[in-house]
N, C-alpha and C. Protein backbone atom coordinates (compact mmCIF):
# COMPACT_ATOMS: atom_id res chain seq x y z
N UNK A 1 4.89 18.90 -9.92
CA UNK A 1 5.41 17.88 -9.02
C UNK A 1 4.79 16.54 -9.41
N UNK A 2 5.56 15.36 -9.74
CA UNK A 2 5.36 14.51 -10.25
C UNK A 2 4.21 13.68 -9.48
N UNK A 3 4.48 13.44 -8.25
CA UNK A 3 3.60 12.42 -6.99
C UNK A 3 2.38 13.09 -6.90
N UNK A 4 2.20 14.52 -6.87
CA UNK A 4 0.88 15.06 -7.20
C UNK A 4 -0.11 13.90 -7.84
N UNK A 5 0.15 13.71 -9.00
CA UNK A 5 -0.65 13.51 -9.77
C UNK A 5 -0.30 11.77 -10.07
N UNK A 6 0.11 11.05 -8.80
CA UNK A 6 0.61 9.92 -9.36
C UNK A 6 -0.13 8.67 -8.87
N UNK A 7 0.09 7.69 -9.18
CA UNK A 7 -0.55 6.69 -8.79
C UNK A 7 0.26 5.42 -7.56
N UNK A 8 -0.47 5.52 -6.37
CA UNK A 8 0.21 4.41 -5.10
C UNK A 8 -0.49 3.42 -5.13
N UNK A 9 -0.25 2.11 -4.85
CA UNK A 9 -0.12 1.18 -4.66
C UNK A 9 0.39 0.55 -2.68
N UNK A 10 -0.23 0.34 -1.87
CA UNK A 10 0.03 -0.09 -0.73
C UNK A 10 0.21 -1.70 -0.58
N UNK A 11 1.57 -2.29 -0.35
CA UNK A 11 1.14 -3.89 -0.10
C UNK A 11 1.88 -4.08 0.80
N UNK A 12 1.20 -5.55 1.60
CA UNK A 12 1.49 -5.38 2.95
C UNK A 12 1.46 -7.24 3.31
N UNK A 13 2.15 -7.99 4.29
CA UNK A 13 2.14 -9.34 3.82
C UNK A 13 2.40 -9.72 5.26
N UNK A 14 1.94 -10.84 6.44
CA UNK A 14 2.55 -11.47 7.03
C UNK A 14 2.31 -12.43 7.26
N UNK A 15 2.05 -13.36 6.46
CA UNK A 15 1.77 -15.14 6.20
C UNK A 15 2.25 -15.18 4.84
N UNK A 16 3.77 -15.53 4.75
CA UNK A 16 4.52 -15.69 3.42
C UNK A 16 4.39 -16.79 2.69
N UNK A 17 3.16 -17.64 3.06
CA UNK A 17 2.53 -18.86 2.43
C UNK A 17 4.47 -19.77 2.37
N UNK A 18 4.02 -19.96 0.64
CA UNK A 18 5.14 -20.52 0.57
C UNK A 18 6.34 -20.17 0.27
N UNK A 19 6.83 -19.35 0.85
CA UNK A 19 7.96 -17.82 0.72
C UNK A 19 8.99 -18.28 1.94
N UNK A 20 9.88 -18.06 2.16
CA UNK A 20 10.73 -17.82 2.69
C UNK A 20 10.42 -16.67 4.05
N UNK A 21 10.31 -15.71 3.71
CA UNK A 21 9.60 -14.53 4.34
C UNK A 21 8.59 -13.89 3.32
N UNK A 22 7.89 -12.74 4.35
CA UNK A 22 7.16 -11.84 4.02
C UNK A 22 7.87 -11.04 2.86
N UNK A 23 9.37 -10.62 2.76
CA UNK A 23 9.74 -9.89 2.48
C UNK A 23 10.09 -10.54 0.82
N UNK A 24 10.54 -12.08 0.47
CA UNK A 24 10.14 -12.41 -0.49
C UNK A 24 9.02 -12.74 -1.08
N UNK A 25 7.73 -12.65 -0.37
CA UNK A 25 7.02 -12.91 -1.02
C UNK A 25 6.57 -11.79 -1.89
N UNK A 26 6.76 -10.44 -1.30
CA UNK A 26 6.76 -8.98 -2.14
C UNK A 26 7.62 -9.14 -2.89
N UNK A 27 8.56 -9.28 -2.77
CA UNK A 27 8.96 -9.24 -3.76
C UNK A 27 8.93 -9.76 -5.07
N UNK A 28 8.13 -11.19 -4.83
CA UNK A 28 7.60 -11.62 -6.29
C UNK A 28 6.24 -11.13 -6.53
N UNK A 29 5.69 -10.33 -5.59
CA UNK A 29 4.54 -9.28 -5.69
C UNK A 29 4.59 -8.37 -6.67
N UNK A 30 5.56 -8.20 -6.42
CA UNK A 30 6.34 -6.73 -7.05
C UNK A 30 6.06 -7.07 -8.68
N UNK A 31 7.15 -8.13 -8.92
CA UNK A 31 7.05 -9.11 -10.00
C UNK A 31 6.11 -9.49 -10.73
N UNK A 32 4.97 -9.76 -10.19
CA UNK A 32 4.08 -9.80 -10.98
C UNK A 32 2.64 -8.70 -10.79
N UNK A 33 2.88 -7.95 -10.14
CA UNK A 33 2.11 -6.73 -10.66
C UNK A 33 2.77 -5.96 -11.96
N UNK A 34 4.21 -5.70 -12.01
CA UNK A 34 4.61 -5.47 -12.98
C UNK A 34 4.20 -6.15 -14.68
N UNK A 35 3.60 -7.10 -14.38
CA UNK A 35 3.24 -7.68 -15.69
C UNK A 35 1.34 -7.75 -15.77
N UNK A 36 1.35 -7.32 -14.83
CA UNK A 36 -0.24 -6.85 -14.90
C UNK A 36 -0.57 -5.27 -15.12
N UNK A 37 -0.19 -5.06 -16.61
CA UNK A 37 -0.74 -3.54 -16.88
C UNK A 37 -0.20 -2.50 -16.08
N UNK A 38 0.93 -3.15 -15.15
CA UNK A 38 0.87 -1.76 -14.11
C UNK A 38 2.63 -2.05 -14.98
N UNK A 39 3.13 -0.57 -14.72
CA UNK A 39 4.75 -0.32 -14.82
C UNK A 39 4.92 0.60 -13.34
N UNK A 40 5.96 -0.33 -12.77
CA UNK A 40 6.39 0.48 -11.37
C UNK A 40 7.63 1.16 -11.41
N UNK A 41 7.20 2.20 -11.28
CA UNK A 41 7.86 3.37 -11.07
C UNK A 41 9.08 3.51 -10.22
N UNK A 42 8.98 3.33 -8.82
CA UNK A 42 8.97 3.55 -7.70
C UNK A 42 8.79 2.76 -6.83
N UNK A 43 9.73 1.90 -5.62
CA UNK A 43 9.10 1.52 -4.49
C UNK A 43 10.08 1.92 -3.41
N UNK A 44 9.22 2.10 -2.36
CA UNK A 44 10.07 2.47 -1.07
C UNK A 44 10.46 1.26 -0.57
N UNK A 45 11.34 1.32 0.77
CA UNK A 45 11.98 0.39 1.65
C UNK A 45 10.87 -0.43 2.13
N UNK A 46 10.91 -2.05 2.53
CA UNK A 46 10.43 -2.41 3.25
C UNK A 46 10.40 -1.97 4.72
N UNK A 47 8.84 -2.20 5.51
CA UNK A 47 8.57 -1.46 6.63
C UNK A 47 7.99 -2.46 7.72
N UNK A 48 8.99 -3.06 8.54
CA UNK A 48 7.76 -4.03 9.46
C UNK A 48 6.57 -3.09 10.65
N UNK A 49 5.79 -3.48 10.37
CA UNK A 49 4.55 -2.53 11.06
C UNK A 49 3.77 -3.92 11.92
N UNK A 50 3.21 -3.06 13.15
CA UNK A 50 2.29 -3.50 13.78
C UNK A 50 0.95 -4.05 13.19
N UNK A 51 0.12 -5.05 13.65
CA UNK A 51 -1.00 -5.34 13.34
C UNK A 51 -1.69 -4.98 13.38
N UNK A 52 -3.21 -4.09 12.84
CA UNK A 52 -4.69 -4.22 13.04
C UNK A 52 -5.10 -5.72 13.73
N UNK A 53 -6.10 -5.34 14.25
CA UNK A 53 -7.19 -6.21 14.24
C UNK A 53 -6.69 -7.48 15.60
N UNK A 54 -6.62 -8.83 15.15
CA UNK A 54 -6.72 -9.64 16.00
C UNK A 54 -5.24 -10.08 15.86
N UNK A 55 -4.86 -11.01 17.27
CA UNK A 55 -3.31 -11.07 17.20
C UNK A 55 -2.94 -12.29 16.37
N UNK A 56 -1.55 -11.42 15.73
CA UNK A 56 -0.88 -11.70 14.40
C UNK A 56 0.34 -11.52 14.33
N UNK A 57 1.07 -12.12 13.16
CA UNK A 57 2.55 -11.74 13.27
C UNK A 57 2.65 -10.21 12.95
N UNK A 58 3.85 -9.37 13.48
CA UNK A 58 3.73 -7.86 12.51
C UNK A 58 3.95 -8.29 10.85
N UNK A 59 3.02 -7.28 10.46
CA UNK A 59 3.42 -7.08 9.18
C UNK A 59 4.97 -6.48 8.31
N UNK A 60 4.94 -6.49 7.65
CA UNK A 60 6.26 -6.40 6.22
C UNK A 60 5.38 -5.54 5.13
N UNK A 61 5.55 -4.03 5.11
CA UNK A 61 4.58 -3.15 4.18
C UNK A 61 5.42 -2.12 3.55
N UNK A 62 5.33 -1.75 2.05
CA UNK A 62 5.56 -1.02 1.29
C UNK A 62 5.15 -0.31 0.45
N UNK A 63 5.09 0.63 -0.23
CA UNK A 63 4.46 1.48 -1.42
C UNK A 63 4.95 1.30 -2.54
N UNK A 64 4.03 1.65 -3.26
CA UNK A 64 4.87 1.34 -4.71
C UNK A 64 4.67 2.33 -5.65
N UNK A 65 5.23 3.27 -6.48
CA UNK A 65 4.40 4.55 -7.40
C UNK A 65 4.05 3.65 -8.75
N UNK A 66 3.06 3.78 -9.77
CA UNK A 66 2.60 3.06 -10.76
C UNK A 66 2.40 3.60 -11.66
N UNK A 67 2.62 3.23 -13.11
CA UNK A 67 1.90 4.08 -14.05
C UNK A 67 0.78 2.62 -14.80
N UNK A 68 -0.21 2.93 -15.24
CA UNK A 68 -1.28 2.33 -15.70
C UNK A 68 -2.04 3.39 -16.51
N UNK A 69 -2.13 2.23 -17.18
CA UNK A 69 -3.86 2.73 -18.73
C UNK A 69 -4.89 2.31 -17.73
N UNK A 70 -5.01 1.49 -17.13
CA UNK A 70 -6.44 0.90 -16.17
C UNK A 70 -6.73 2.37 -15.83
N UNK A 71 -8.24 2.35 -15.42
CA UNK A 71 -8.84 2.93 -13.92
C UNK A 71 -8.86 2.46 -13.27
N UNK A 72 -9.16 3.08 -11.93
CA UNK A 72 -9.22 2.70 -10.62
C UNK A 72 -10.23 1.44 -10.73
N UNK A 73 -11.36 1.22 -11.09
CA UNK A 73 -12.12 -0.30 -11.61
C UNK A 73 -11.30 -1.49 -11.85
N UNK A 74 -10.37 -1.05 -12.73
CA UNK A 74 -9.69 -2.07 -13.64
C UNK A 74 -8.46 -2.45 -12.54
N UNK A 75 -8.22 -1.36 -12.21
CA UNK A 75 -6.85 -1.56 -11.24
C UNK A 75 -7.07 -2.32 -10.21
N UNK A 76 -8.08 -2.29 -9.46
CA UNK A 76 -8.44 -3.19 -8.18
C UNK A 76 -8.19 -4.56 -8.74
N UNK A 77 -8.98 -4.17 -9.90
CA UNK A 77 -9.40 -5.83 -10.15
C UNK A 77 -8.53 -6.92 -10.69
N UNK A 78 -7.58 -5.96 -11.39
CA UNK A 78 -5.75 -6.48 -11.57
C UNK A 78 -5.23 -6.79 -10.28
N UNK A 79 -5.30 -5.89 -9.46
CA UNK A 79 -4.74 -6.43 -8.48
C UNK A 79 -5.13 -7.34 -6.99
N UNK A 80 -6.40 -7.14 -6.79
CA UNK A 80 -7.18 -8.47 -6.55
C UNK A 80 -6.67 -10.28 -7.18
N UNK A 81 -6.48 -9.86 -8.78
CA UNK A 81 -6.22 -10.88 -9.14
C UNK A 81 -4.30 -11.51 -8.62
N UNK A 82 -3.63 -10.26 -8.58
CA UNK A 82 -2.57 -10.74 -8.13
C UNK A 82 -2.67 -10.87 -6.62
N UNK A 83 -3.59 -10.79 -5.83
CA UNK A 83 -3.81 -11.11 -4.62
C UNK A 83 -4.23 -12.93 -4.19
N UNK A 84 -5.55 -12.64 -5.10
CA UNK A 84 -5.19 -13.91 -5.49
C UNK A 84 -4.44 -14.98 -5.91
N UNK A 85 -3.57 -14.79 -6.44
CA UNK A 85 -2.62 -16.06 -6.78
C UNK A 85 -1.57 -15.79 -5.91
N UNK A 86 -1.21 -14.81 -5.29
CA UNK A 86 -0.83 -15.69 -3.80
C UNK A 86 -1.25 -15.81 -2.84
N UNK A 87 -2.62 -16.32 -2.99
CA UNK A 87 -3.29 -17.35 -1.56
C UNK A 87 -3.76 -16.42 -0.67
N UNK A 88 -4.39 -14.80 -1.42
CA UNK A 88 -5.38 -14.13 -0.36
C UNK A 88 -6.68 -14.76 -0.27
N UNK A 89 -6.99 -14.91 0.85
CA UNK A 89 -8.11 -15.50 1.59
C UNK A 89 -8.93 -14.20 2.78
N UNK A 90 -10.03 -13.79 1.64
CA UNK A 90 -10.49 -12.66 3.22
C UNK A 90 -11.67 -13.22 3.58
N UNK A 91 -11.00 -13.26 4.98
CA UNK A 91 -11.80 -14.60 5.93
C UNK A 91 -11.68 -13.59 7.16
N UNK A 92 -10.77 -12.78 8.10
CA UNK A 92 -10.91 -11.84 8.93
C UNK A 92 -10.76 -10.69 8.77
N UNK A 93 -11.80 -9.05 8.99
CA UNK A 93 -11.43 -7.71 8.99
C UNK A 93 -9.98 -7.99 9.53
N UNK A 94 -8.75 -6.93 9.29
CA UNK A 94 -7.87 -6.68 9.54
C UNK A 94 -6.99 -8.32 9.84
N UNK A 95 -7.53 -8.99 9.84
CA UNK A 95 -6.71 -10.30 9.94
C UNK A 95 -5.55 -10.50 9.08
N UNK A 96 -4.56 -12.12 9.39
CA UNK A 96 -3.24 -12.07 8.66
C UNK A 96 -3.74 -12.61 7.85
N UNK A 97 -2.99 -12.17 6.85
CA UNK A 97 -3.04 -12.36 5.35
C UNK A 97 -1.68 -12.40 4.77
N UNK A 98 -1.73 -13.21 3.39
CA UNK A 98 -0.26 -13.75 2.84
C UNK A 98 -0.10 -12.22 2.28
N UNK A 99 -1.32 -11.70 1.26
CA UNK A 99 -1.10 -10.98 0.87
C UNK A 99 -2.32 -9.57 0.57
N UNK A 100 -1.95 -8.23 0.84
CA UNK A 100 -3.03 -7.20 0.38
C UNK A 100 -2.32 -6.30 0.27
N UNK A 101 -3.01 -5.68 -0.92
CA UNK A 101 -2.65 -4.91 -2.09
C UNK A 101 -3.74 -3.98 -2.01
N UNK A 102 -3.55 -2.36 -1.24
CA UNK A 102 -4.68 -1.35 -1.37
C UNK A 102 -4.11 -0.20 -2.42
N UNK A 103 -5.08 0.18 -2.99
CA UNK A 103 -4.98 1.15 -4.02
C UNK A 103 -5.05 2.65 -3.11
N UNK A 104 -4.09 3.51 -3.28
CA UNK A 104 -3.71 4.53 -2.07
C UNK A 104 -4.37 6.02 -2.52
N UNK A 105 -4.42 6.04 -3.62
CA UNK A 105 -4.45 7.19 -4.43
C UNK A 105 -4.29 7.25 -5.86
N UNK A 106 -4.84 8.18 -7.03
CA UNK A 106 -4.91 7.91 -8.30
C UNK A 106 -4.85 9.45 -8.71
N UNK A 107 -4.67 9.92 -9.82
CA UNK A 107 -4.75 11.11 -10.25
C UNK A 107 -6.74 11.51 -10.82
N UNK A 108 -7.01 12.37 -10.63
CA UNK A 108 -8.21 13.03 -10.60
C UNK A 108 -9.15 12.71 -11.99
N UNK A 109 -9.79 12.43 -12.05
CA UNK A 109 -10.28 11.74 -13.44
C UNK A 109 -10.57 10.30 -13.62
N UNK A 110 -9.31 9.48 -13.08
CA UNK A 110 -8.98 8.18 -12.92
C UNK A 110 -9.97 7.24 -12.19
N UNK A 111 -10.31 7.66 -10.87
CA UNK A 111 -11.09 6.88 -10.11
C UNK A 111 -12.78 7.30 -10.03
N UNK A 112 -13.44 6.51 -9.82
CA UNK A 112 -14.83 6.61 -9.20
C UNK A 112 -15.14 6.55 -7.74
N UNK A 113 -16.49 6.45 -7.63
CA UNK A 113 -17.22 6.04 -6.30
C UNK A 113 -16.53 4.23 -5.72
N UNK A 114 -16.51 3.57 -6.62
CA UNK A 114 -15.96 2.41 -6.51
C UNK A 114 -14.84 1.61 -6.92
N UNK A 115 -13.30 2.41 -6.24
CA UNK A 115 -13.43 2.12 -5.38
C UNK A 115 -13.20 3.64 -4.95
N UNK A 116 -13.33 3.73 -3.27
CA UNK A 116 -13.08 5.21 -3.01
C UNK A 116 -11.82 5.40 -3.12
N UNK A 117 -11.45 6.73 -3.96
CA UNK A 117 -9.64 7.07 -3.91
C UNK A 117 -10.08 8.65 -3.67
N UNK A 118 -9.02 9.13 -3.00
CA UNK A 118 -7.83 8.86 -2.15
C UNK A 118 -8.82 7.79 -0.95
N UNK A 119 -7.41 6.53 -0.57
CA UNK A 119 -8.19 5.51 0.41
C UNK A 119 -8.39 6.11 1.45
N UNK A 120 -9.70 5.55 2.26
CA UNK A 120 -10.49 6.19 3.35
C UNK A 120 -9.78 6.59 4.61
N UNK A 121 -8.75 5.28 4.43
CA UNK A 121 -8.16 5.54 5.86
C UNK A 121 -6.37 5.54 5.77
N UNK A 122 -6.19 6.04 4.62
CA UNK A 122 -4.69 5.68 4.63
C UNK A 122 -3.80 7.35 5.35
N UNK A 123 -4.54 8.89 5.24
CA UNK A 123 -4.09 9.31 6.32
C UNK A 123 -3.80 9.36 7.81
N UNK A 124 -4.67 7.90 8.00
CA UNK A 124 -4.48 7.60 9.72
C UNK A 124 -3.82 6.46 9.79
N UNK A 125 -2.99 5.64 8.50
CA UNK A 125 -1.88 4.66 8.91
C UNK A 125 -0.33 4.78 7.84
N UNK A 126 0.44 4.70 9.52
CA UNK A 126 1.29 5.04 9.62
C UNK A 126 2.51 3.90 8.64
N UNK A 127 1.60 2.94 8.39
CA UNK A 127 2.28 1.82 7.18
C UNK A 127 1.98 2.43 6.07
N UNK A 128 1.49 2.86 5.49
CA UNK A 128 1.16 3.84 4.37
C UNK A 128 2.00 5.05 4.10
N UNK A 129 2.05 5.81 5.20
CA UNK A 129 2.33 7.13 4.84
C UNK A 129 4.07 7.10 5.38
N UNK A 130 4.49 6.33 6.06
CA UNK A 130 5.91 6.41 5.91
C UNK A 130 6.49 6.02 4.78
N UNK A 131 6.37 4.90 3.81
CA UNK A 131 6.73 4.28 2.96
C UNK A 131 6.59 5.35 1.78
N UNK A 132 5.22 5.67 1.79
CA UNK A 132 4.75 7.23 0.66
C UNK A 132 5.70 7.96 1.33
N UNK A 133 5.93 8.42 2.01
CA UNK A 133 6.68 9.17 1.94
C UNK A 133 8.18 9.54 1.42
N UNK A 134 8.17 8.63 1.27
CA UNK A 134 9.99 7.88 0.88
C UNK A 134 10.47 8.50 -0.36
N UNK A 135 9.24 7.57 -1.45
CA UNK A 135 9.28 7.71 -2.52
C UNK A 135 8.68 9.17 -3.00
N UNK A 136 7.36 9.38 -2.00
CA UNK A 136 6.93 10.88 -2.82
C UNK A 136 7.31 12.13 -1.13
N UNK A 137 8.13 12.79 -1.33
CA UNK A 137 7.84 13.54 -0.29
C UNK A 137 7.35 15.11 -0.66
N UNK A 138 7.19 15.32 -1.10
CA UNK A 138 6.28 16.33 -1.16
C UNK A 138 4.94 15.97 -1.48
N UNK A 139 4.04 14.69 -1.69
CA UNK A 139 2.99 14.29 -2.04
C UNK A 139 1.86 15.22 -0.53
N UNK A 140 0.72 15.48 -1.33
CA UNK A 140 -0.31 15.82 -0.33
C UNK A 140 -1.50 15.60 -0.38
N UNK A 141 -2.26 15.15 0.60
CA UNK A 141 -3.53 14.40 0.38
C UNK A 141 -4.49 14.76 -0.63
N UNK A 142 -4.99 14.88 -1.48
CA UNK A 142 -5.61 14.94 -3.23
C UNK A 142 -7.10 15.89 -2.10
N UNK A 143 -7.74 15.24 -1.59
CA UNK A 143 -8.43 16.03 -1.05
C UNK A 143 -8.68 17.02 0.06
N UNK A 144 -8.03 16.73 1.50
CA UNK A 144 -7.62 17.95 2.18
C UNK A 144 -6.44 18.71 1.95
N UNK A 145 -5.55 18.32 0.86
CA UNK A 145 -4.23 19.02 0.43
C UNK A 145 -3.45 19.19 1.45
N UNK A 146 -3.38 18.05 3.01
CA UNK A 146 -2.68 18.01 3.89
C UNK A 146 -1.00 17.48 3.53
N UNK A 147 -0.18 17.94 3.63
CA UNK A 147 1.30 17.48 3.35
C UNK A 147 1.49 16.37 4.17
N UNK A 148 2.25 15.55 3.41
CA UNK A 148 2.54 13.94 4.22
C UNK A 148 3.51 14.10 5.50
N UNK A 149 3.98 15.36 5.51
CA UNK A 149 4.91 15.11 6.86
C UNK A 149 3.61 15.80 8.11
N UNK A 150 3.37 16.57 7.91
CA UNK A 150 1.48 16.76 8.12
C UNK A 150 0.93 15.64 8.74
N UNK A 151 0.43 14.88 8.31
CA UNK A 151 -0.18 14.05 8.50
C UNK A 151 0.54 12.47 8.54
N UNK A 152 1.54 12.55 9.24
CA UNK A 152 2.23 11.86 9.72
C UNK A 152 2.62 12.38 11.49
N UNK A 153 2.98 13.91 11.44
CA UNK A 153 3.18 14.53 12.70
C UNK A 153 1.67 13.90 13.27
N UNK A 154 0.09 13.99 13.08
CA UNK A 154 -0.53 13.36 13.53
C UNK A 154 -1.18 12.47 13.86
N UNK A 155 -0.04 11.66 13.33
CA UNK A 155 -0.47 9.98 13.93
C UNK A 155 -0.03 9.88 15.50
N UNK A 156 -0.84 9.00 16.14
CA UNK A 156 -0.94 9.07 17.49
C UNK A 156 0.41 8.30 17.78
N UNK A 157 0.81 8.62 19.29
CA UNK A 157 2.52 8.19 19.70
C UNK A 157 2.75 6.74 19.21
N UNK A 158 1.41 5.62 19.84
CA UNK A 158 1.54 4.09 19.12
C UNK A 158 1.99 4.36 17.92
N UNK A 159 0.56 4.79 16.99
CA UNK A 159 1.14 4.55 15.69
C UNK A 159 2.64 4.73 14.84
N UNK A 160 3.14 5.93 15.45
CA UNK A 160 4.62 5.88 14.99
C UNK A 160 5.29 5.01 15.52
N UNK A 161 5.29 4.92 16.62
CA UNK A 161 6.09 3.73 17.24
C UNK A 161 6.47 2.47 16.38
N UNK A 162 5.16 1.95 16.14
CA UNK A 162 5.01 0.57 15.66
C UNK A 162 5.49 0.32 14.19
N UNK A 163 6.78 1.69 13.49
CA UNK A 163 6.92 1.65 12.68
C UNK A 163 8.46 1.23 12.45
N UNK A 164 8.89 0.34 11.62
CA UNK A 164 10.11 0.11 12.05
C UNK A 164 10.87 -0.01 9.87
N UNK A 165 11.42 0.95 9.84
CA UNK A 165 12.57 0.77 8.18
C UNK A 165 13.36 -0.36 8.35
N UNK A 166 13.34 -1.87 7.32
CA UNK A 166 14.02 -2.73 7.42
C UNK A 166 15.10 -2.55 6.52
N UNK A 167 16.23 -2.79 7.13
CA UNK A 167 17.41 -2.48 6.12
C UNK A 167 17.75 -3.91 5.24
């Protein structure tokens, strides 16, 4: 099974700087991660999701499947850099941001201690694992080998709620 062993990508946007929307600004996200070492595979539907943290516009979040020569080291740091050039500023935990880009999961070998993969908390959000799901559905958590519909049935009633497929 291909997603087994594959590489996600989580990005998520709701301050479209100088964008039109959230939803173009991924999309030139998209765009230029593609020319940063990464080849994308795969992306699911855009997803407007609820906020973390302090009040904000909802977010605009998607997955992306990847293939890369990087490691998980190299990969952050690629994509950090495409975070950077569109005008990420981390100035609040969970705060709005134009743009963030979490690394979701990697195949076994690939990653280290730094950064942690599979991400710490991406079985308890529901912007993550609907979008993964899209693209990988049979994917299952690398370390409890929980199935994504699994661990989606236990996200709490909010969290599904606050999940909305933009057509």
């Amino acid at each position: 099974m291909q997603e087994k062993h594959a590489t996600f990508l989580a990005l998520g946007s709701n301050l479209p700087a100088n964008y039109v929307s959230s939803v173009d600004l991924l999309h030139a996200a998209i765009a230029a991660i593609a020319v940063a070492r990464v080849r994308v595979v795969a992306a699911s539907s855009f997803y407007q999701t609820r906020p973390f943290g302090p009040s904000q516009p909802d977010y605009v979040n998607l997955v992306l499947e990847v293939n890369t020569v990087l490691g998980a080291h190299g990969l952050l740091h690629e994509m950090q850099g495409v975070e950077a050039a569109f005008g990420r500023e981390r100035v609040v935990k969970w705060g709005p941001r134009t743009l963030d880009i979490d690394l979701i999961s990697m195949p076994a070998g690939r990653s280290g201690p730094d950064p942690v993969l599979p991400h710490s908390e991406m079985h308890r959000r529901g912007f993550v694992l609907y979008p993964l799901r899209e693209i990988a559905p049979g994917w299952r958590h690398p370390v409890s080998g929980t199935p994504i519909n699994q661990l989606i049935c236990g996200l709490s009633p909010a969290e599904r709620a606050g999940i909305t497929r933009m057509t």
